[in-house]
C-alpha atoms as a PDB file:
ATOM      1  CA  UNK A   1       0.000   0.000   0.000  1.00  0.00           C
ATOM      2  CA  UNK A   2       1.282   3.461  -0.629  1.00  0.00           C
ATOM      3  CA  UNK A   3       1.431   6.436   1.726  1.00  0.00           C
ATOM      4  CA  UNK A   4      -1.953   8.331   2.300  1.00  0.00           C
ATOM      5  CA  UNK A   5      -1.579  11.513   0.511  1.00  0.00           C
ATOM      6  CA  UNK A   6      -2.386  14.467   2.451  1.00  0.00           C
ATOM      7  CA  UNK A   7      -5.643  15.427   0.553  1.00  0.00           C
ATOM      8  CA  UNK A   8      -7.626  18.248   2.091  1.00  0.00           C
ATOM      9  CA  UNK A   9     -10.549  17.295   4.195  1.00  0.00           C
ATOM     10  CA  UNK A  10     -13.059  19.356   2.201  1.00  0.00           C
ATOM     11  CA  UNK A  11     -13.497  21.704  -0.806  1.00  0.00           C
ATOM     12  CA  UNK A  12     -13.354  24.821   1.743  1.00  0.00           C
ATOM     13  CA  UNK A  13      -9.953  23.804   2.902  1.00  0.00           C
ATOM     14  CA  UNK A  14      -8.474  23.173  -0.614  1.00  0.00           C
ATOM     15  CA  UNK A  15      -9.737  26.572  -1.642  1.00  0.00           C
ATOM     16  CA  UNK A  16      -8.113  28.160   1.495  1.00  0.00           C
ATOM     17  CA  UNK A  17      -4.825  25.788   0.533  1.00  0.00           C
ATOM     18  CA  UNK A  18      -5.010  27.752  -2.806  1.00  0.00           C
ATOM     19  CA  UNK A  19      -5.317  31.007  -1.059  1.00  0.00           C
ATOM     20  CA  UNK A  20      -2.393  30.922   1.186  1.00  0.00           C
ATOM     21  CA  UNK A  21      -0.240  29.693  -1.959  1.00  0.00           C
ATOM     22  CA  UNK A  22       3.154  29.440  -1.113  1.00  0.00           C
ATOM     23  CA  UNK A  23       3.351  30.288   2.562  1.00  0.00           C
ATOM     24  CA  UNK A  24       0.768  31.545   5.427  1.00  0.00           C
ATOM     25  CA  UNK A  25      -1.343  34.880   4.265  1.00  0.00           C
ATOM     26  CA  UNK A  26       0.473  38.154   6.269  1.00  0.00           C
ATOM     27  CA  UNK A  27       0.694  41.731   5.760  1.00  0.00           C
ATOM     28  CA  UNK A  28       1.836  41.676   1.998  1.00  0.00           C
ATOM     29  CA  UNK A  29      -0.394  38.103   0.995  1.00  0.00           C
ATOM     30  CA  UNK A  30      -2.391  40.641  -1.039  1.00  0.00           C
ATOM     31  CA  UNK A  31      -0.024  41.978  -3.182  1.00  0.00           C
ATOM     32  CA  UNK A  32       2.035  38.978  -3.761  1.00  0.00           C
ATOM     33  CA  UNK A  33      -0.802  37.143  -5.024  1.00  0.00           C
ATOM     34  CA  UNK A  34      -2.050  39.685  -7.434  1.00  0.00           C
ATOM     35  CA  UNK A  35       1.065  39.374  -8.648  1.00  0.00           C
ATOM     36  CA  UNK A  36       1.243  35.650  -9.153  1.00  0.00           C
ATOM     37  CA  UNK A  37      -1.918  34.919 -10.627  1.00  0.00           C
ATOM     38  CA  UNK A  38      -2.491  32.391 -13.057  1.00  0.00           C
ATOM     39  CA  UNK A  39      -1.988  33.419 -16.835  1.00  0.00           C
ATOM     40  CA  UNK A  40      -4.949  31.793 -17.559  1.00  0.00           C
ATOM     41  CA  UNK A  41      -8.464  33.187 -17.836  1.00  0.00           C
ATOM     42  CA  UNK A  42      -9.861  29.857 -16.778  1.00  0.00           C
ATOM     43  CA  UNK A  43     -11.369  29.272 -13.716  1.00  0.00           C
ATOM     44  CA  UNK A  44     -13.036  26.731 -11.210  1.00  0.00           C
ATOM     45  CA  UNK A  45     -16.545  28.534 -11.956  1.00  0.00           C
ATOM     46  CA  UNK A  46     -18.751  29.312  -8.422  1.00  0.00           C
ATOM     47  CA  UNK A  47     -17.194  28.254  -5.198  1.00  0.00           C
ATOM     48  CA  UNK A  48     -20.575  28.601  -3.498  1.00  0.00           C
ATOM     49  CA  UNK A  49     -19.409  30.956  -0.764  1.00  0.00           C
ATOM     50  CA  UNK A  50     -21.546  33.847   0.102  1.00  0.00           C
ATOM     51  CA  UNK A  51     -21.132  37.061   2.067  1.00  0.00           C
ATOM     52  CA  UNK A  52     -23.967  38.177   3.575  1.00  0.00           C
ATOM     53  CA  UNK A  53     -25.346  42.232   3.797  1.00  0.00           C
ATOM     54  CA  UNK A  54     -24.333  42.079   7.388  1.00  0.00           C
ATOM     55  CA  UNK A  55     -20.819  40.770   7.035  1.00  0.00           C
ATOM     56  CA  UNK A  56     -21.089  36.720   7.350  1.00  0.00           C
ATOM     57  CA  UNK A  57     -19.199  34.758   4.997  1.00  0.00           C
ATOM     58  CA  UNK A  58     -20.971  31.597   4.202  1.00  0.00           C
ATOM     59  CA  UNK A  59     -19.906  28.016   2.246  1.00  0.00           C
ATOM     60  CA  UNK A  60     -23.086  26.264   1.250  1.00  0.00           C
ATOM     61  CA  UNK A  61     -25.376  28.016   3.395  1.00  0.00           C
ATOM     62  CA  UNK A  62     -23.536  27.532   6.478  1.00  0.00           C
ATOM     63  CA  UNK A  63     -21.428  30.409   8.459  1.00  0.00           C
ATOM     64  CA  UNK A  64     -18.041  30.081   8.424  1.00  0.00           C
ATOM     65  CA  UNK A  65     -17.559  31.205  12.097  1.00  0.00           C
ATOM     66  CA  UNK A  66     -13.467  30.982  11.940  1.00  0.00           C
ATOM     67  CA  UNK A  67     -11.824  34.238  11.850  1.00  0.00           C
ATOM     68  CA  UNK A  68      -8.197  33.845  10.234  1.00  0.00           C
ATOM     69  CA  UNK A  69     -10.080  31.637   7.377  1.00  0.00           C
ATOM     70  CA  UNK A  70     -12.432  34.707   6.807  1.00  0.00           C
ATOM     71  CA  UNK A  71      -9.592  36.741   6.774  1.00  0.00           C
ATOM     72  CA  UNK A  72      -7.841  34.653   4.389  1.00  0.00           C
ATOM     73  CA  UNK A  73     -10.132  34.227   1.997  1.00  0.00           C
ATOM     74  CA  UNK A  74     -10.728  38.172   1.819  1.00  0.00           C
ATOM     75  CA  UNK A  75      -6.961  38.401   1.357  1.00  0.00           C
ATOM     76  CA  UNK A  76      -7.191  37.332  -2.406  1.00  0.00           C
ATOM     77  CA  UNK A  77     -11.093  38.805  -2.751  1.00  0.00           C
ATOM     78  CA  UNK A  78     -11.141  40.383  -6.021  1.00  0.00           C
ATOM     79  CA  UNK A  79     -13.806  42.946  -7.813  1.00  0.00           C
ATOM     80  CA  UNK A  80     -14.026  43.013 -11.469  1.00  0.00           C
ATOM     81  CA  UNK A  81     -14.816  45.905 -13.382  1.00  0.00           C
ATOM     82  CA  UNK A  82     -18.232  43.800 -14.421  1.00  0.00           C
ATOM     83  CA  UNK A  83     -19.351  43.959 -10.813  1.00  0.00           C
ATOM     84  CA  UNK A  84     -18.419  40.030 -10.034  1.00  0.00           C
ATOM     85  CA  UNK A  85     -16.484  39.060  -6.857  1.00  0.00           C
ATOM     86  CA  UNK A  86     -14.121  36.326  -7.386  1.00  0.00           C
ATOM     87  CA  UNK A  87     -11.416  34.707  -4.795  1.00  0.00           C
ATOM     88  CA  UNK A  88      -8.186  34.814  -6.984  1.00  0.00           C
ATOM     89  CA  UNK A  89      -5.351  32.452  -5.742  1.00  0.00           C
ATOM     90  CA  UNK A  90      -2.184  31.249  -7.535  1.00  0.00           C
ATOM     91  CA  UNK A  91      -3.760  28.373  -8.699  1.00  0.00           C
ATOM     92  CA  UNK A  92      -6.997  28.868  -9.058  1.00  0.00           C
ATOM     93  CA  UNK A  93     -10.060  31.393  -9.025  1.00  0.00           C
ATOM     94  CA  UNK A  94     -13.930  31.242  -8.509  1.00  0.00           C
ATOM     95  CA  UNK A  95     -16.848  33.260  -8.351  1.00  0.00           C
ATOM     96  CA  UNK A  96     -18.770  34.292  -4.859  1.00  0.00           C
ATOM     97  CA  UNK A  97     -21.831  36.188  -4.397  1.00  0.00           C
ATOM     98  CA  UNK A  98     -21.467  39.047  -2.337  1.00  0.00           C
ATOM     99  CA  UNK A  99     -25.430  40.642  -1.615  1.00  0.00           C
ATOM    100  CA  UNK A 100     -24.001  43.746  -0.416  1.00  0.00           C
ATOM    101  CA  UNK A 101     -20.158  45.231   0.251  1.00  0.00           C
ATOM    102  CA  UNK A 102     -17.731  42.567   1.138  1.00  0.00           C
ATOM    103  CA  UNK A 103     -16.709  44.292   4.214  1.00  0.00           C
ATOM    104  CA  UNK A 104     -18.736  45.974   7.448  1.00  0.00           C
ATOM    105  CA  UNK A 105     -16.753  49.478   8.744  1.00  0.00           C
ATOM    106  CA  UNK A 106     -17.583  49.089  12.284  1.00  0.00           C
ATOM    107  CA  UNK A 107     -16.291  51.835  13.736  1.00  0.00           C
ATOM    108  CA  UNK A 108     -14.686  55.400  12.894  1.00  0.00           C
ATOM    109  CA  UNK A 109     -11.969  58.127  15.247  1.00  0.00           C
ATOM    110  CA  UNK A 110     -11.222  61.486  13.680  1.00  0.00           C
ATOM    111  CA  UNK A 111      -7.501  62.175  14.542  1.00  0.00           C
ATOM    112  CA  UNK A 112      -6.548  64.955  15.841  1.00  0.00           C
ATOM    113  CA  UNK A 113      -9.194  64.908  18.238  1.00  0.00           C
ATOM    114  CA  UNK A 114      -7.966  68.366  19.322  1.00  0.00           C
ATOM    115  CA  UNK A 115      -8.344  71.337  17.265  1.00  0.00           C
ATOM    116  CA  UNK A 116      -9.695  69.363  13.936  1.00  0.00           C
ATOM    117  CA  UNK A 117      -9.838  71.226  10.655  1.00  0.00           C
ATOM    118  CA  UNK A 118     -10.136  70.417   6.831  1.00  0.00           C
ATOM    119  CA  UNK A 119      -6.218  70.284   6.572  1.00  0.00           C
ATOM    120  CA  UNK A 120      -6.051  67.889   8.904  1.00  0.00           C
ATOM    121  CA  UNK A 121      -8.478  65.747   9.541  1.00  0.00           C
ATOM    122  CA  UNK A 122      -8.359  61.889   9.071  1.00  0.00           C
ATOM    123  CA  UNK A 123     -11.155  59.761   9.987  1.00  0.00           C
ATOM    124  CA  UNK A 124      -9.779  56.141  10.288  1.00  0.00           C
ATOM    125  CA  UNK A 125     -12.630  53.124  10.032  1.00  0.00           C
ATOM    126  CA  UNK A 126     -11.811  50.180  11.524  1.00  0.00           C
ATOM    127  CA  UNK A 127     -13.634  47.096   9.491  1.00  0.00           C
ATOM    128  CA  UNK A 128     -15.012  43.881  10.703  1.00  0.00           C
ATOM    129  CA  UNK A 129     -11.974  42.085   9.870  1.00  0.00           C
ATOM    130  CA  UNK A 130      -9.928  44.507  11.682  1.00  0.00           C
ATOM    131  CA  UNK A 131      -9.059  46.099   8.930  1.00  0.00           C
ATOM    132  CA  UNK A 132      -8.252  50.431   8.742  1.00  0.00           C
ATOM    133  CA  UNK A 133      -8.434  52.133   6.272  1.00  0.00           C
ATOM    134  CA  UNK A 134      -8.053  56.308   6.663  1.00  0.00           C
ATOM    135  CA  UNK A 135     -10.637  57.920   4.328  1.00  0.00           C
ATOM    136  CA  UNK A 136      -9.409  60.405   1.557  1.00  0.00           C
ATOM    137  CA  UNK A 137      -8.594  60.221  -2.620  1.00  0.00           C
ATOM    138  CA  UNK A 138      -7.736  56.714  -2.264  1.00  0.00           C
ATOM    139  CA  UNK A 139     -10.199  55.414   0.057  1.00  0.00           C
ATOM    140  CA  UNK A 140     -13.287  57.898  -0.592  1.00  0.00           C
ATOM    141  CA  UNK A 141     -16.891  57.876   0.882  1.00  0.00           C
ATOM    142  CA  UNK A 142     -20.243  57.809  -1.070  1.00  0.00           C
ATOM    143  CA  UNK A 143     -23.176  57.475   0.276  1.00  0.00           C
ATOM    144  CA  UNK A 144     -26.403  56.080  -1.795  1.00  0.00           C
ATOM    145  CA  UNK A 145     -29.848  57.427  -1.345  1.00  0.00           C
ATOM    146  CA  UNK A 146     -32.782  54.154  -1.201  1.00  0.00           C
ATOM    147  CA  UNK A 147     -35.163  56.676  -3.700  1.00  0.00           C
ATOM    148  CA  UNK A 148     -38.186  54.433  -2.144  1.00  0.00           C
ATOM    149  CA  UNK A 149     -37.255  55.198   1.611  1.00  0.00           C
ATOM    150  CA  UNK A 150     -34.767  57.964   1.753  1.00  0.00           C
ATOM    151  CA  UNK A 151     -32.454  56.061   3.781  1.00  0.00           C
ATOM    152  CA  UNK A 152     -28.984  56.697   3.483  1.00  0.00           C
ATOM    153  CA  UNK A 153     -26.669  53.703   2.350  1.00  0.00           C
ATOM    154  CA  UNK A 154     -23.090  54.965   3.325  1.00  0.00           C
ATOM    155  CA  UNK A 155     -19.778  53.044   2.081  1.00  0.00           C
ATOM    156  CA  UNK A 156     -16.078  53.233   2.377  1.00  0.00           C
ATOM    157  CA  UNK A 157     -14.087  51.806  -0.292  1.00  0.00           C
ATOM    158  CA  UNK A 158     -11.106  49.734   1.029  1.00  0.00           C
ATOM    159  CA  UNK A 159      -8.810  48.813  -1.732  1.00  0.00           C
ATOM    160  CA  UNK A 160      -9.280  48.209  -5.569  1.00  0.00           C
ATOM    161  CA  UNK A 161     -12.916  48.749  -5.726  1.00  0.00           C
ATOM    162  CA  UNK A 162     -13.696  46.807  -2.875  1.00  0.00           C
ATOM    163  CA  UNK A 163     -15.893  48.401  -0.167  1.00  0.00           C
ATOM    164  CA  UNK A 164     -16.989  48.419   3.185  1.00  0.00           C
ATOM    165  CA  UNK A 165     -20.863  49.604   4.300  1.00  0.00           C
ATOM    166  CA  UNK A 166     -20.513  52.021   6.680  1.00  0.00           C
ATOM    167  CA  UNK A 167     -22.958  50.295   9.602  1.00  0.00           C
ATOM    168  CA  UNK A 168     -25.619  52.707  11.081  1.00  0.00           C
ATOM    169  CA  UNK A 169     -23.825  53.176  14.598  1.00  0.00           C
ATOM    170  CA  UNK A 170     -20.484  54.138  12.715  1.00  0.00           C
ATOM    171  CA  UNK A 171     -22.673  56.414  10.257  1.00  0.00           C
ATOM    172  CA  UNK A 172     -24.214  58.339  13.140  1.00  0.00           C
ATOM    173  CA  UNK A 173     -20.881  58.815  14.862  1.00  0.00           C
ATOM    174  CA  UNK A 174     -19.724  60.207  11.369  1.00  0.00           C
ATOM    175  CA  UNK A 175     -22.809  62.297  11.350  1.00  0.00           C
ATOM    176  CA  UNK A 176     -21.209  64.025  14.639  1.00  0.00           C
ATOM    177  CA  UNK A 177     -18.286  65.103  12.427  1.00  0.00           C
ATOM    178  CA  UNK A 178     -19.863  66.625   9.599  1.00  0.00           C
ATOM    179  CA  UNK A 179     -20.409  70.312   8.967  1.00  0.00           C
ATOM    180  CA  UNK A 180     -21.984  72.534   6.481  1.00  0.00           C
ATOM    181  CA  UNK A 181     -20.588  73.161   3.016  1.00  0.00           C
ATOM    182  CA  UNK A 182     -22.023  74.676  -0.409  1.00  0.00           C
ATOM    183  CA  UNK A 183     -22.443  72.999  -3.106  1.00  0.00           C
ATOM    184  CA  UNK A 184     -20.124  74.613  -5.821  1.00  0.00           C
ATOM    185  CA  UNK A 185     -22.798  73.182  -8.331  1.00  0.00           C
ATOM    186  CA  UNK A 186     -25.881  74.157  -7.262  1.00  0.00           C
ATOM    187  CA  UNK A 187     -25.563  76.199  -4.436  1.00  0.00           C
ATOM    188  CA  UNK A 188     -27.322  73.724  -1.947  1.00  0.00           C
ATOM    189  CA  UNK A 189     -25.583  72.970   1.721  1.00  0.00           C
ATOM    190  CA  UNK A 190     -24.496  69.793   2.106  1.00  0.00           C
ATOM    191  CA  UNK A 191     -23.211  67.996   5.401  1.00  0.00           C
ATOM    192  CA  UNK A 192     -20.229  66.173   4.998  1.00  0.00           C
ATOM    193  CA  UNK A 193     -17.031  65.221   6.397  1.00  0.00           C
ATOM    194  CA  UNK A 194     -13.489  65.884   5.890  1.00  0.00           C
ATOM    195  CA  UNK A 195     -10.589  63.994   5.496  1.00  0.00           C
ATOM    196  CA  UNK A 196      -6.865  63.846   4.253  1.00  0.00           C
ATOM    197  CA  UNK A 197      -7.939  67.300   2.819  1.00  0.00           C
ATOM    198  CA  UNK A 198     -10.893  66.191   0.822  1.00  0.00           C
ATOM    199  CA  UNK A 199     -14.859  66.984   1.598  1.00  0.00           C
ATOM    200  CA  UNK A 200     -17.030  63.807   1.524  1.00  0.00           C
ATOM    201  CA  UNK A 201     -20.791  64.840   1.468  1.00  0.00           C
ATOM    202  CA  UNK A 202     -22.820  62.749   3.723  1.00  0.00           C
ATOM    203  CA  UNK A 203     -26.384  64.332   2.428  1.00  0.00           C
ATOM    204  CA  UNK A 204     -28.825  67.181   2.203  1.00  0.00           C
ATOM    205  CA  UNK A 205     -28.164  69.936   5.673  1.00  0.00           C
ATOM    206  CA  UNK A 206     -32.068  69.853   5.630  1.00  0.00           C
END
């Protein structure tokens, strides 16, 4: 009889194999595996993992309550410019539905907290994955109007078109560091916020 090969227990755990590529995901795992992707366009098709509105990542309808695998996984999440979301690994890549933003922005600090102004302010969001990101030209804010129910759908983009919704406790603590500003366009005030030396409208000062 030969020696058992060391096969991975289930699909989930040969896609995470495929994630961490040639050694354990860390600080630069993103980068290094956008730049070893595979030359090929083909891929393994859906990998039936789901991320949920509220932030849970699912496989096949169930949660997948560990952490570091969540965090893996996001480590080589990729947005194309079509909209899709696909996990792209060195050896292979699949679809995954995403019903919302991949990522939650949990909570926000505006640093200084002293003496803030437009020249200096940063607000830094800290995601569910423990992820911050400081808002400004690279990482703006937009916020999206329901036009049924008026309520404000806030985001925070977090790296190459990837975003984070901006949860309603984090979007009223924003709301306390907004001020008035008018609208070079049409003259209207706007609240919004500032950061890294760029204004990020939040909504109407009515």
């Amino acid at each position: 009889m030969g020696k058992k090969s060391d096969r991975p227990a289930s699909d989930l755990e040969r896609i995470a194999d495929a994630a961490r590529g040639k050694g354990r995901a860390g600080p630069d795992h993103h980068d290094r595996v956008m730049s070893e992707l595979p030359t090929t366009d083909e891929s393994c098709g859906d990998f039936d993992i789901r991320i949920a509105r509220d932030g849970t990542w699912y496989y096949k309808g169930t949660p997948i309550n560990r952490l570091p695998l969540v965090k893996l996984f996001a480590s080589v999440l990729r947005r194309e410019p079509d909209g899709s979301h696909w996990l792209v690994t060195p050896v292979e890549r699949g679809t995954i539905l995403v019903e919302d933003a991949p990522f939650i922005a949990v909570d926000v600090d505006r640093q200084p907290r002293e003496s803030p102004g437009p020249a200096v302010d940063e607000l830094i969001f800290r995601t569910n994955l423990d992820e911050t990101v400081v808002a400004g030209p690279e990482h703006p804010i937009r916020v999206e109007i329901d036009a049924d129910t008026g309520e404000p759908a806030p985001y925070i983009e977090v790296r190459d078109g990837l975003e984070a919704l901006i949860n309603r406790a984090t979007f009223y603590r924003l709301v306390e560091f907004a001020v008035g500003r008018v609208d070079p366009d049409d003259g209207r005030e706007v609240l919004g916020v500032w950061s890294k030396g760029r204004f990020f409208p939040l909504g109407p000062s009515s």
